[in-house]
C-alpha atoms as a PDB file:
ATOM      1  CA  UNK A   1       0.000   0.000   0.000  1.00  0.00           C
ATOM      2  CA  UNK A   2       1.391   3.554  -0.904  1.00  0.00           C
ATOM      3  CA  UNK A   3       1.650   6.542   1.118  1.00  0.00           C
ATOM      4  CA  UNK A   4      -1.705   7.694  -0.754  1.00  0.00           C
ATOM      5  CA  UNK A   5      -3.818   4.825   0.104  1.00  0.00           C
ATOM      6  CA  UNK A   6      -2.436   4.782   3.760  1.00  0.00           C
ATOM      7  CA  UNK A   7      -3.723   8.224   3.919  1.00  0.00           C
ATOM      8  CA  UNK A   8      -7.014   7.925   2.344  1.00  0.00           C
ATOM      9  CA  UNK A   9      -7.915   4.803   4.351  1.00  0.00           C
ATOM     10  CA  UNK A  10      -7.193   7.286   7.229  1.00  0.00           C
ATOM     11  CA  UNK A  11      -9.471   9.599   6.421  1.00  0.00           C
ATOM     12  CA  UNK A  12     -12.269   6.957   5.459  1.00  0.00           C
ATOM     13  CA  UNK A  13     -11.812   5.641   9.136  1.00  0.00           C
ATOM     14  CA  UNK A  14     -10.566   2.127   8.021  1.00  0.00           C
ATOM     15  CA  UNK A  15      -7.400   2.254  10.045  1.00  0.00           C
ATOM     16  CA  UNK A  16      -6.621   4.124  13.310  1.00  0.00           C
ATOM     17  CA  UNK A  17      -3.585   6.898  13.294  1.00  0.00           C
ATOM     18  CA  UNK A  18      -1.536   4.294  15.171  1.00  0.00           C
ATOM     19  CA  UNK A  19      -2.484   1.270  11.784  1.00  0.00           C
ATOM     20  CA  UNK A  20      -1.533   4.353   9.376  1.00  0.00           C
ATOM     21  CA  UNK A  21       1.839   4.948  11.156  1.00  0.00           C
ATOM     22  CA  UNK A  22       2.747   1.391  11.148  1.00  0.00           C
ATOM     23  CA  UNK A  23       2.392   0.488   8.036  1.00  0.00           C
ATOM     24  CA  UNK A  24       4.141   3.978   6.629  1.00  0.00           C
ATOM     25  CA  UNK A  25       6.981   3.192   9.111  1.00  0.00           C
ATOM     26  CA  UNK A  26       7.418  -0.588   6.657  1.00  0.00           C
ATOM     27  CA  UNK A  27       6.827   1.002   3.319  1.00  0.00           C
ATOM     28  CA  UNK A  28       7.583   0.189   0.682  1.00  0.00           C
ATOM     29  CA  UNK A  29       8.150  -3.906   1.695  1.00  0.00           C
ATOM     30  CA  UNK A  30       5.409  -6.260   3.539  1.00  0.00           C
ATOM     31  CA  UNK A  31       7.216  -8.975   4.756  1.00  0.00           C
ATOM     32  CA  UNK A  32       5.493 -12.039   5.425  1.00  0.00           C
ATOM     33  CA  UNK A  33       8.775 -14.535   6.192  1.00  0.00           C
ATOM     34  CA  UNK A  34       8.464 -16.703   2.960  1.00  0.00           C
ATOM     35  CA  UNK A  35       7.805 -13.658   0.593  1.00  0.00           C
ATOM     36  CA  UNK A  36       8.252  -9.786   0.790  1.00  0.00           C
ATOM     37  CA  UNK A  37       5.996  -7.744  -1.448  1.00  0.00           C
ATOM     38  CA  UNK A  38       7.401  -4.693  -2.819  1.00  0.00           C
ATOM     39  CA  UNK A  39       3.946  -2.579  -2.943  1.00  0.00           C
ATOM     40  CA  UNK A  40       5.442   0.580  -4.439  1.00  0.00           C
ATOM     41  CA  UNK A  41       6.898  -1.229  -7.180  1.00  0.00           C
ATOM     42  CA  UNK A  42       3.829  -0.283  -9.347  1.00  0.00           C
ATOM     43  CA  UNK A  43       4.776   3.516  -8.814  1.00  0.00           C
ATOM     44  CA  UNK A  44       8.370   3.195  -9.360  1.00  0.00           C
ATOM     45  CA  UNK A  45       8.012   0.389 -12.797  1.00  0.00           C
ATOM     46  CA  UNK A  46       4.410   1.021 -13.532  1.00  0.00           C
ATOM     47  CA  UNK A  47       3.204  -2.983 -12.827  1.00  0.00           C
ATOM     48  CA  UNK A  48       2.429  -4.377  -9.672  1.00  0.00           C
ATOM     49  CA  UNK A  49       4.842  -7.148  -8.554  1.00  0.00           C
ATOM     50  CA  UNK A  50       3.732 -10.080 -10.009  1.00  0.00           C
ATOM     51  CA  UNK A  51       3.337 -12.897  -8.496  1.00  0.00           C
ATOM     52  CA  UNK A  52       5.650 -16.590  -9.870  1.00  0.00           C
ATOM     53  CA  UNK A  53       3.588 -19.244  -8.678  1.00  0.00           C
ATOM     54  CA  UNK A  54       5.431 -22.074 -10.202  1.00  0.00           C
ATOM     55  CA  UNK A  55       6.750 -23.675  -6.887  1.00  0.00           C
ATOM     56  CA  UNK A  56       5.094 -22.201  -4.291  1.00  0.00           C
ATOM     57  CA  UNK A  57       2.105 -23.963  -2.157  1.00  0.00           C
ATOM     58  CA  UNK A  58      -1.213 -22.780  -2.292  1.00  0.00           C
ATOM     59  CA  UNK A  59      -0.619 -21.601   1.497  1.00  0.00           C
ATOM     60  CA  UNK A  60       1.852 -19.546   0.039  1.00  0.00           C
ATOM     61  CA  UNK A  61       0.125 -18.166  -2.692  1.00  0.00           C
ATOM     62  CA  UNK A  62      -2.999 -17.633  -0.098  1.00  0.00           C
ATOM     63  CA  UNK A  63      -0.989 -15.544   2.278  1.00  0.00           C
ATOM     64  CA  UNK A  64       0.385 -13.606  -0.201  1.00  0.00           C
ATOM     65  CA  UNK A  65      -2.942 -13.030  -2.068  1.00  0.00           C
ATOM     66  CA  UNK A  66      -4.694 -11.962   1.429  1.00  0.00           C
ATOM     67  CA  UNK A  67      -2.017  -9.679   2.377  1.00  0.00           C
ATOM     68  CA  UNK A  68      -2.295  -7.529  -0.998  1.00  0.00           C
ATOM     69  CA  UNK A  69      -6.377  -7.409  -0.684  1.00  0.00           C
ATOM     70  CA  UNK A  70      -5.754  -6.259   2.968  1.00  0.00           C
ATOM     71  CA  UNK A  71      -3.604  -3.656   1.157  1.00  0.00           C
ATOM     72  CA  UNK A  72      -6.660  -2.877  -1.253  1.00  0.00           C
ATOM     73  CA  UNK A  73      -4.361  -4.295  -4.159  1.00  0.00           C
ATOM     74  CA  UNK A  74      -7.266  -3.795  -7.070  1.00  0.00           C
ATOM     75  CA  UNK A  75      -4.771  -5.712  -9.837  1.00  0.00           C
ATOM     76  CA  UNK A  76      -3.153  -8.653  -9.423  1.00  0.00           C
ATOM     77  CA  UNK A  77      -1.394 -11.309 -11.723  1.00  0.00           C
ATOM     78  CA  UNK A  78      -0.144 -14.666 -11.230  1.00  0.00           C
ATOM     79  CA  UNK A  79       1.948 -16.611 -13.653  1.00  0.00           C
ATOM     80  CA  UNK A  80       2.427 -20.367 -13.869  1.00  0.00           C
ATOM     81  CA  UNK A  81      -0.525 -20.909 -11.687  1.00  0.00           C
ATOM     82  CA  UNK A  82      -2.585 -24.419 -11.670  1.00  0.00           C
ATOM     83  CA  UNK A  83      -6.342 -24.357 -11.587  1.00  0.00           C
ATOM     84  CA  UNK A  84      -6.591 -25.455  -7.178  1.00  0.00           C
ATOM     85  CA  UNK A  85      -4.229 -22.231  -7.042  1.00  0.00           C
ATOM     86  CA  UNK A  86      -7.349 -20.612  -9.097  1.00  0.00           C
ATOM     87  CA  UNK A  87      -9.808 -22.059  -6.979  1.00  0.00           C
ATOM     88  CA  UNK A  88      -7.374 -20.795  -3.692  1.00  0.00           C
ATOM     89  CA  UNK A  89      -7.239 -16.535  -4.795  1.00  0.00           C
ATOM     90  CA  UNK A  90     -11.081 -16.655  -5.869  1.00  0.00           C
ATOM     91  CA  UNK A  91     -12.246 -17.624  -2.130  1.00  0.00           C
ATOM     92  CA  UNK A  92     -10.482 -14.018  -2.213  1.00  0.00           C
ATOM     93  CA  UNK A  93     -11.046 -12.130  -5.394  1.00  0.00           C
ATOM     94  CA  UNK A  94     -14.669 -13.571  -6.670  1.00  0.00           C
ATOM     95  CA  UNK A  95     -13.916 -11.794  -9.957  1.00  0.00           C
ATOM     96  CA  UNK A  96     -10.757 -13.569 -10.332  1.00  0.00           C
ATOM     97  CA  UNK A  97      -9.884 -14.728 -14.098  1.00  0.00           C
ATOM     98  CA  UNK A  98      -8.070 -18.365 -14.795  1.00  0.00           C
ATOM     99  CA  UNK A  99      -6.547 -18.514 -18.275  1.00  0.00           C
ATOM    100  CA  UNK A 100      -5.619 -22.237 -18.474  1.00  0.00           C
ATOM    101  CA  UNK A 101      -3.837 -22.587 -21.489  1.00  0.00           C
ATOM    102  CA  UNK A 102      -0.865 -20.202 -20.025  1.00  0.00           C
ATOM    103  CA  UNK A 103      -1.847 -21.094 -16.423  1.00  0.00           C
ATOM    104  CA  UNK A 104      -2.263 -17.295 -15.656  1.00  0.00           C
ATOM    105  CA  UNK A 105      -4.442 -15.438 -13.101  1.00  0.00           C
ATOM    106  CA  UNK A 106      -5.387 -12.467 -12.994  1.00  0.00           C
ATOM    107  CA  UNK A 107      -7.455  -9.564 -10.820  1.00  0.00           C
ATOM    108  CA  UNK A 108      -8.492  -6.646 -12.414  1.00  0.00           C
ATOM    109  CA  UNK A 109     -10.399  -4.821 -10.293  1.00  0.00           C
ATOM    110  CA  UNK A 110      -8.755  -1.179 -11.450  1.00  0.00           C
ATOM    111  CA  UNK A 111      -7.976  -1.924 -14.829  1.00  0.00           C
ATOM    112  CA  UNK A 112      -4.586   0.099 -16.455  1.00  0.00           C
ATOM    113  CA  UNK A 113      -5.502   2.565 -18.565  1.00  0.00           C
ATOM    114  CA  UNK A 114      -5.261   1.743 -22.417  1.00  0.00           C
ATOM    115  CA  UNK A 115      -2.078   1.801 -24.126  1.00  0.00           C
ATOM    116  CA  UNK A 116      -2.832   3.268 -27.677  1.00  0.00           C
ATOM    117  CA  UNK A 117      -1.770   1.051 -31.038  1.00  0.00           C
ATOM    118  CA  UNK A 118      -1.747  -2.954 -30.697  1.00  0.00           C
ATOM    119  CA  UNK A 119       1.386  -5.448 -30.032  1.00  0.00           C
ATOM    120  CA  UNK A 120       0.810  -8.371 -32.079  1.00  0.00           C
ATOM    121  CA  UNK A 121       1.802 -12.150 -30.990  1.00  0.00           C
ATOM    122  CA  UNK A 122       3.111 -13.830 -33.632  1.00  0.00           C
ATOM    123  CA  UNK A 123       4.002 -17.864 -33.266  1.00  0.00           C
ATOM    124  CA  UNK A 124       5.689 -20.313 -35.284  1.00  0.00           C
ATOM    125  CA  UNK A 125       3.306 -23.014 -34.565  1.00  0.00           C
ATOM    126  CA  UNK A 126       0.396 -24.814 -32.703  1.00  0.00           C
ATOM    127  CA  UNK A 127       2.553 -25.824 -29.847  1.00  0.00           C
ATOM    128  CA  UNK A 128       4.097 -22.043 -28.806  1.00  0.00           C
ATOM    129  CA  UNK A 129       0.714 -21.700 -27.933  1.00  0.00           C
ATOM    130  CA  UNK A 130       1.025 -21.443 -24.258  1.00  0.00           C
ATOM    131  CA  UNK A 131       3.731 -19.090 -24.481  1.00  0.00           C
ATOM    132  CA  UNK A 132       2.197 -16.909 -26.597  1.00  0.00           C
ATOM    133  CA  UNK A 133      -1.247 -16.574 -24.162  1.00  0.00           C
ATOM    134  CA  UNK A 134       1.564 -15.655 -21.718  1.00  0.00           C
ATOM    135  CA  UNK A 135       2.871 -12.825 -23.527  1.00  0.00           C
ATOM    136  CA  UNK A 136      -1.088 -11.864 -24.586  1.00  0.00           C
ATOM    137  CA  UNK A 137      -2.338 -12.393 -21.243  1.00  0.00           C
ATOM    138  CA  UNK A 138       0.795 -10.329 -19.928  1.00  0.00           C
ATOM    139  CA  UNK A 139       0.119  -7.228 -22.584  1.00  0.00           C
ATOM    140  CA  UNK A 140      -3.315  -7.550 -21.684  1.00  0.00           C
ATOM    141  CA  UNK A 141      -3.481  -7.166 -17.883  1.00  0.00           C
ATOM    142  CA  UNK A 142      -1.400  -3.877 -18.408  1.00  0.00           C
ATOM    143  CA  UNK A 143      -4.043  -2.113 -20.800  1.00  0.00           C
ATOM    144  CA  UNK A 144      -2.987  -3.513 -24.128  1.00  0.00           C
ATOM    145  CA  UNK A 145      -4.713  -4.029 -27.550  1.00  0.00           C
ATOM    146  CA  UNK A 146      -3.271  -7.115 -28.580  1.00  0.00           C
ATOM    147  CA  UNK A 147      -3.901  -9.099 -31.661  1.00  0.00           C
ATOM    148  CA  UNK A 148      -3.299 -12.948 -32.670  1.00  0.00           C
ATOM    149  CA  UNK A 149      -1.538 -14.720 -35.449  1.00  0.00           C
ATOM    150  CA  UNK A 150      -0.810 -17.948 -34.719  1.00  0.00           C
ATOM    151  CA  UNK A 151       0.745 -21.044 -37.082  1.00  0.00           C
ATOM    152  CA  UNK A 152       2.356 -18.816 -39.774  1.00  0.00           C
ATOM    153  CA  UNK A 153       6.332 -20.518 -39.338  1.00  0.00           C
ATOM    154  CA  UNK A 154       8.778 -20.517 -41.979  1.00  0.00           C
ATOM    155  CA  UNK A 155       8.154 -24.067 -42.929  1.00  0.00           C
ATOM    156  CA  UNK A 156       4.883 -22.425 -44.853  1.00  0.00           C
ATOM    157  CA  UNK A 157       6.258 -19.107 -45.411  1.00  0.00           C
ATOM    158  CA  UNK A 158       3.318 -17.838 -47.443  1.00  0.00           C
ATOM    159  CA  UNK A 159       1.578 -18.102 -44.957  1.00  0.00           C
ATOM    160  CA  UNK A 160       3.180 -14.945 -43.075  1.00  0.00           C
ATOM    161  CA  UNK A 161       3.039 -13.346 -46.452  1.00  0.00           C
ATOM    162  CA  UNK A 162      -0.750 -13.350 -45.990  1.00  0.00           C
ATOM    163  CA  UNK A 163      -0.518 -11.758 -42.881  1.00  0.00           C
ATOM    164  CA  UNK A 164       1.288  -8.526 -43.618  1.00  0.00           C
ATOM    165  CA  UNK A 165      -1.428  -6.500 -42.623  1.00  0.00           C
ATOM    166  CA  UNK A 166      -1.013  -7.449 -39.231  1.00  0.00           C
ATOM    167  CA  UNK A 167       2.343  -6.781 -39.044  1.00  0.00           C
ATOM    168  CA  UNK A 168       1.957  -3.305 -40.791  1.00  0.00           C
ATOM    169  CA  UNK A 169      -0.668  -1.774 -38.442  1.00  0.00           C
ATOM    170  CA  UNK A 170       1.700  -3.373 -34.800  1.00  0.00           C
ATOM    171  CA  UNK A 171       3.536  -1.156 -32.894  1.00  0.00           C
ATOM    172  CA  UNK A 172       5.403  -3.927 -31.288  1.00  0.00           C
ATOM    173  CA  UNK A 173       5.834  -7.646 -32.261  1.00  0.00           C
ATOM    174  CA  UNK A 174       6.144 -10.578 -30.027  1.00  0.00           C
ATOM    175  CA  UNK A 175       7.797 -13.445 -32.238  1.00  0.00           C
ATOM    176  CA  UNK A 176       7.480 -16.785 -30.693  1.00  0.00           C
ATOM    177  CA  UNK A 177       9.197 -19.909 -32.205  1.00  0.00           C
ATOM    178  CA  UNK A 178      10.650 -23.030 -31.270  1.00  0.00           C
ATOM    179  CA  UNK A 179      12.971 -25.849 -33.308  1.00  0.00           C
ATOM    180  CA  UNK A 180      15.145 -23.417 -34.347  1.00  0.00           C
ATOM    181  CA  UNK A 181      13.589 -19.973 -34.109  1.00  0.00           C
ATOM    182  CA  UNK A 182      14.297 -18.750 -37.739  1.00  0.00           C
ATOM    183  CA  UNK A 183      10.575 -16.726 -37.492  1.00  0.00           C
ATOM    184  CA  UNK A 184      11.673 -14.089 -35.623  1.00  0.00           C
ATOM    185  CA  UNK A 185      14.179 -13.209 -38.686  1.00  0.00           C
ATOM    186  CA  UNK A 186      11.757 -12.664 -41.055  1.00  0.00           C
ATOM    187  CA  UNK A 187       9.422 -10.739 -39.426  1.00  0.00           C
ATOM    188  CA  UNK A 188      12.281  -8.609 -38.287  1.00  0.00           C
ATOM    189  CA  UNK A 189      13.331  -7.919 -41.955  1.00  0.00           C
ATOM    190  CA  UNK A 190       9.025  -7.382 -42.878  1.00  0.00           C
ATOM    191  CA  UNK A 191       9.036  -4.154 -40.036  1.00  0.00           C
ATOM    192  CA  UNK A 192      10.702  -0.840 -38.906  1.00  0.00           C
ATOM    193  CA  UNK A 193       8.824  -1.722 -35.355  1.00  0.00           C
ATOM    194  CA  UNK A 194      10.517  -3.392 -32.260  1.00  0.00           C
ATOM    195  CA  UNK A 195      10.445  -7.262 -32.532  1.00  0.00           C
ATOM    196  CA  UNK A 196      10.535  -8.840 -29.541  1.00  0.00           C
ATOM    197  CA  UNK A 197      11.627 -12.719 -29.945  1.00  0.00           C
ATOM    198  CA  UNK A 198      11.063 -15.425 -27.789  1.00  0.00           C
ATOM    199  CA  UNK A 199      12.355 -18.666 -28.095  1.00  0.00           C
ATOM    200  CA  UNK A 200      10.661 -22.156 -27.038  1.00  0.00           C
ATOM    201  CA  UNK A 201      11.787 -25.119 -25.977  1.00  0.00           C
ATOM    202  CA  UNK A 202       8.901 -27.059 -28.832  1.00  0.00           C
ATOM    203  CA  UNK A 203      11.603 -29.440 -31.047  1.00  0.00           C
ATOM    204  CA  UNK A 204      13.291 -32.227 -31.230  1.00  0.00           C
ATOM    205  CA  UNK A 205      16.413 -33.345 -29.714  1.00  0.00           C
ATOM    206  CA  UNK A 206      18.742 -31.252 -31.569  1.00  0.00           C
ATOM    207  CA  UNK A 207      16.463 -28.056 -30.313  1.00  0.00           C
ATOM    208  CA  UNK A 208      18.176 -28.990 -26.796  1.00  0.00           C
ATOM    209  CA  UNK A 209      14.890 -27.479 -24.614  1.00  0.00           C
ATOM    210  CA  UNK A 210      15.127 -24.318 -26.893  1.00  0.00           C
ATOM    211  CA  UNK A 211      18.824 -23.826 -26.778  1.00  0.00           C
ATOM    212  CA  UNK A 212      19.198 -24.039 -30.880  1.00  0.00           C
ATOM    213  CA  UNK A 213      15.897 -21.446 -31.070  1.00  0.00           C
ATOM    214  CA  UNK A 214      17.516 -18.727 -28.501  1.00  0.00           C
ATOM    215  CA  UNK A 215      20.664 -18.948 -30.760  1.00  0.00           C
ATOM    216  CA  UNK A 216      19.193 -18.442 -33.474  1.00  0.00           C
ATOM    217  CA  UNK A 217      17.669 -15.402 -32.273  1.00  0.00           C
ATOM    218  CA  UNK A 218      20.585 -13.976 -31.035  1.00  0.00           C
ATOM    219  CA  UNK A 219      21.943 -14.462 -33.934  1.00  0.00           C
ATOM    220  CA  UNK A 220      19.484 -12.738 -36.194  1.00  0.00           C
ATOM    221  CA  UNK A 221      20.911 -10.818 -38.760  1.00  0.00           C
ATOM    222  CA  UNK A 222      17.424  -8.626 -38.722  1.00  0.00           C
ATOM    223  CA  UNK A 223      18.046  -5.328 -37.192  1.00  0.00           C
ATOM    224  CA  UNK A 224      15.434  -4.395 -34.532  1.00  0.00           C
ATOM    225  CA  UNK A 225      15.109  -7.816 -32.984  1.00  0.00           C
ATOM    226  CA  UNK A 226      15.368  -8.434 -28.810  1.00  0.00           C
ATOM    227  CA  UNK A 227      15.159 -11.427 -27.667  1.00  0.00           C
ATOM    228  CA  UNK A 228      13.914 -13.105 -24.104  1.00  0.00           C
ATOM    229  CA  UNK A 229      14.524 -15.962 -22.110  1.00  0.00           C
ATOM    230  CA  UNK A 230      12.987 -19.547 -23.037  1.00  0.00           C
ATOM    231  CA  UNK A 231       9.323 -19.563 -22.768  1.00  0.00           C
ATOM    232  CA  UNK A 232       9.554 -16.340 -20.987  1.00  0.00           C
ATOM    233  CA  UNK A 233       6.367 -15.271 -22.466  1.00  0.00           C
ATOM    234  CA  UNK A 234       6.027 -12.996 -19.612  1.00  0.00           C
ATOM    235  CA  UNK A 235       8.942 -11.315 -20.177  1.00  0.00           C
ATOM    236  CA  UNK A 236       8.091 -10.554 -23.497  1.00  0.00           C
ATOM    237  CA  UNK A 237       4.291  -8.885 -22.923  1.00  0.00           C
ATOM    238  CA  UNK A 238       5.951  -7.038 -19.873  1.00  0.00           C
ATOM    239  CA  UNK A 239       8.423  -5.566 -22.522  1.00  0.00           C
ATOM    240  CA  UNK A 240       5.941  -4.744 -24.755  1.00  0.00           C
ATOM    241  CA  UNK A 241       3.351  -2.949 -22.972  1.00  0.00           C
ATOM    242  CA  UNK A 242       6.803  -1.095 -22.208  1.00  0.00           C
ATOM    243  CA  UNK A 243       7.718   0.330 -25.652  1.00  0.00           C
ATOM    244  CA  UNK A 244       3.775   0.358 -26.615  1.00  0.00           C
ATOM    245  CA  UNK A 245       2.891   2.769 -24.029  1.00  0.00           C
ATOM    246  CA  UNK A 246       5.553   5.452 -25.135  1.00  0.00           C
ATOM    247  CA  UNK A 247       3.461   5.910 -28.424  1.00  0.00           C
ATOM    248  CA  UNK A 248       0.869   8.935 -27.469  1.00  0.00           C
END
């Protein structure tokens, strides 16, 4: 909770003067022994800190949940999240969302304002799929128009050719590819806008869990291209709602 909040829950009579000095005294860190939530991080970075949930018990997520809606924390998102850990944060937020095929859940109870212009998620295939509802979900959550176009690898390249329009009206591109990542190239040398790759571990053996894609990417002889850690299809909608929301 911000200095703000502390102060206008004073003067609604929700916490006493002592509550209000307490919890100014900790700012800007809540520290609940297995986690420590940075609540200012949304004024400082723009997002609330999001919350991993890959590895953590549902107690865990739970406490960590109830602390931020004690804190009147209106937006909250949770990546890598199974459905019980759904189930867990709706007994808290009724209006909680579960997006299952990226295992993301979100609160949006104050929603961002819109970013202007859309970021368009493109993906090599079928199988990037759940990294590319990361990076959607992601963009999203933050207030972004974000449009679709999925199955358009190089292995069928006229099928990107088709798409052109899409890539045309985006003000940033998420590229998502696995085997060995050689979309993210071409799209790169179809745009003057920021391409942001992301490489999967989807392939064979040679792919070695996405290794040969994140190469490849590196390696891109395209001008304008970025590129993100494997499946980190958070990364890459965080990133993008970055750069989108510098276009007025």
């Amino acid at each position: 909770m911000d200095i703000v909040k502390i102060l206008r829950s004073l003067k609604d009579g929700e916490i006493s003067v002592g509550e209000a000095a307490g919890k100014i005294r900790y700012l800007p860190l809540e520290d609940l022994k297995y986690a420590v939530i940075d609540y200012n991080r949304e004024l400082r970075a723009g997002c609330p800190e999001v919350i991993y949930g890959e590895g953590k018990t549902l107690e865990q997520i739970k406490g960590i949940v109830e602390n931020m809606a004690e804190n009147k924390a209106g937006n909250i998102l949770i990546t890598r999240a199974e459905r019980d850990a759904y189930e867990t944060v709706r007994e808290i937020y009724p209006n909680a969302e579960y997006f299952p095929v990226c295992r993301i859940i979100t609160v949006n109870e104050n929603p961002f304002p819109k970013n202007k212009g859309i970021i368009t998620v493109f993906s090599a295939g079928t199988t990037d799929m759940p990294v590319c509802e990361e990076a959607a979900a992601t963009a999203e959550f933050l207030g972004n128009n974000v449009e679709r176009v999925y199955d358009v690898g190089v292995a069928g390249l006229h099928r990107l050719l088709s798409r052109l329009d899409k890539i045309k009206e985006a003000n940033v591109l998420i590229v998502v590819a696995g085997m060995e990542g050689a979309l993210a190239s071409v799209v790169g040398g179809l745009t003057d806008k920021p391409v942001i790759a992301v490489p999967t571990s989807v392939g064979y053996g040679a792919n070695f869990g996405g290794m040969s894609a994140l190469l490849t990417m590196l390696n891109s002889c395209a001008s304008g291209v970025g590129v993100v850690n494997i499946n980190n299809g958070f990364g890459a909608g965080y990133l993008a709602n970055n750069i989108n929301k510098l276009y007025k």
